[in-house]
Protein backbone atom coordinates (compact mmCIF):
# COMPACT_ATOMS: atom_id res chain seq x y z
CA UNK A 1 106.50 72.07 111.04
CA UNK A 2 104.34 73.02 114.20
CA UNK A 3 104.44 76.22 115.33
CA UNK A 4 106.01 75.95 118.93
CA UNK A 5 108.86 74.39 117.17
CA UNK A 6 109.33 76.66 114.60
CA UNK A 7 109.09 79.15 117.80
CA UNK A 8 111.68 77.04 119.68
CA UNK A 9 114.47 76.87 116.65
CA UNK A 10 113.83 80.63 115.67
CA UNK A 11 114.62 81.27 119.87
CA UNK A 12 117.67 79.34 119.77
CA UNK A 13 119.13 80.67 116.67
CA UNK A 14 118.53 84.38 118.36
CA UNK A 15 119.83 83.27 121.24
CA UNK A 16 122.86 81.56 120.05
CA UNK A 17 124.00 84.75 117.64
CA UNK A 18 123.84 86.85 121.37
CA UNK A 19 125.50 84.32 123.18
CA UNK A 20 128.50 84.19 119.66
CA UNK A 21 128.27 88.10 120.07
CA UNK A 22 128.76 88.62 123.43
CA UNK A 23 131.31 85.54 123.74
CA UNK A 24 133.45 87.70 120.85
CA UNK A 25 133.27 90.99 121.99
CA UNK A 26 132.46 91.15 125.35
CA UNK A 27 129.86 93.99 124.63
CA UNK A 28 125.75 93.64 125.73
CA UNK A 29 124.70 96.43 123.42
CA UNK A 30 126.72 94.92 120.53
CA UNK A 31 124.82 91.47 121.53
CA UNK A 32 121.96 93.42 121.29
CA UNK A 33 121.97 95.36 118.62
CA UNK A 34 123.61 92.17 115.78
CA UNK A 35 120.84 90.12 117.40
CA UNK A 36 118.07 92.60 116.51
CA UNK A 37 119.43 92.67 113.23
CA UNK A 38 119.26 88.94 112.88
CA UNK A 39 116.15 89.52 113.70
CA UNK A 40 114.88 91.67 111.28
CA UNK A 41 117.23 89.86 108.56
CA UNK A 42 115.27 86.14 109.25
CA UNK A 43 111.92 88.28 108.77
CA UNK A 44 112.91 89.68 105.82
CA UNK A 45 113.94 86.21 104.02
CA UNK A 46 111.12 84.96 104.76
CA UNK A 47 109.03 87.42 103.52
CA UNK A 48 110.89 86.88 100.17
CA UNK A 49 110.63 83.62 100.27
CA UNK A 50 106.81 83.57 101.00
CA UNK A 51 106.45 86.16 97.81
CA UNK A 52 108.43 83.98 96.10
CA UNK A 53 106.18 80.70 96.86
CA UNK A 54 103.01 82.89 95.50
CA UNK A 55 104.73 83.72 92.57
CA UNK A 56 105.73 80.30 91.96
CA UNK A 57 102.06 78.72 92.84
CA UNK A 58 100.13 81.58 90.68
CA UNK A 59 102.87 80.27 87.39
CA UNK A 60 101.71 76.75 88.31
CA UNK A 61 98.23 77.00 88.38
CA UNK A 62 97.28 78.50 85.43
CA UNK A 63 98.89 82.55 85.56
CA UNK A 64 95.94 84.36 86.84
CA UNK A 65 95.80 87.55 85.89
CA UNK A 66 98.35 88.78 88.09
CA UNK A 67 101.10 86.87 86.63
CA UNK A 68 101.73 89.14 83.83
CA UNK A 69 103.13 91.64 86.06
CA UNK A 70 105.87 90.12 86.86
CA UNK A 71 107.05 88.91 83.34
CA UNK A 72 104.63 85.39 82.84
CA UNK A 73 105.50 82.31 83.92
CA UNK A 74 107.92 81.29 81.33
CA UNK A 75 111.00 82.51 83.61
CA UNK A 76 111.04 79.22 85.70
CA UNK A 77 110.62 77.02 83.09
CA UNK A 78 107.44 76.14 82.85
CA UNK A 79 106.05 75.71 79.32
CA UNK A 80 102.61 76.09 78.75
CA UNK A 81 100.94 73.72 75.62
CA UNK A 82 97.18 74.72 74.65
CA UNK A 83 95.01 72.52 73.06
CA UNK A 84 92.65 73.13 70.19
């Protein structure tokens, strides 16, 4: 996805929960303030997912060595055969 459109759909999401808000309660601050929050609720999802998607990639490639600090690899069920 480019970024102007991931720009343009993250806009109209924000501005669609004001316009719900505001339509609902008649209230600017309320608007505000749930939008804000929206806000900051989108960021945080995606910071878990991005973790997530590291996690994931560092199971798949091998489980560096910072894979054991979250448990291995084995928890999404990946199963790991060695050769000899």
């Amino acid at each position: 996805m480019r970024f102007i459109t991931f720009c343009r759909l993250l806009g109209l999401a924000l501005c669609g929960n004001a316009v719900i808000v505001y339509a609902g309660s008649n209230s600017i601050p309320l608007a505000v303030v749930t939008t804000l929050a929206c806000s900051l609720l989108l960021q945080v999802f995606y910071f878990a997912s991005v973790l997530f998607l590291i996690w994931r990639s560092s199971c798949s490639s091998g489980g560096g060595p910072g894979a054991e600090q979250f448990g291995g690899c084995s928890q999404i069920g990946t199963s790991r055969r060695t050769t000899r």
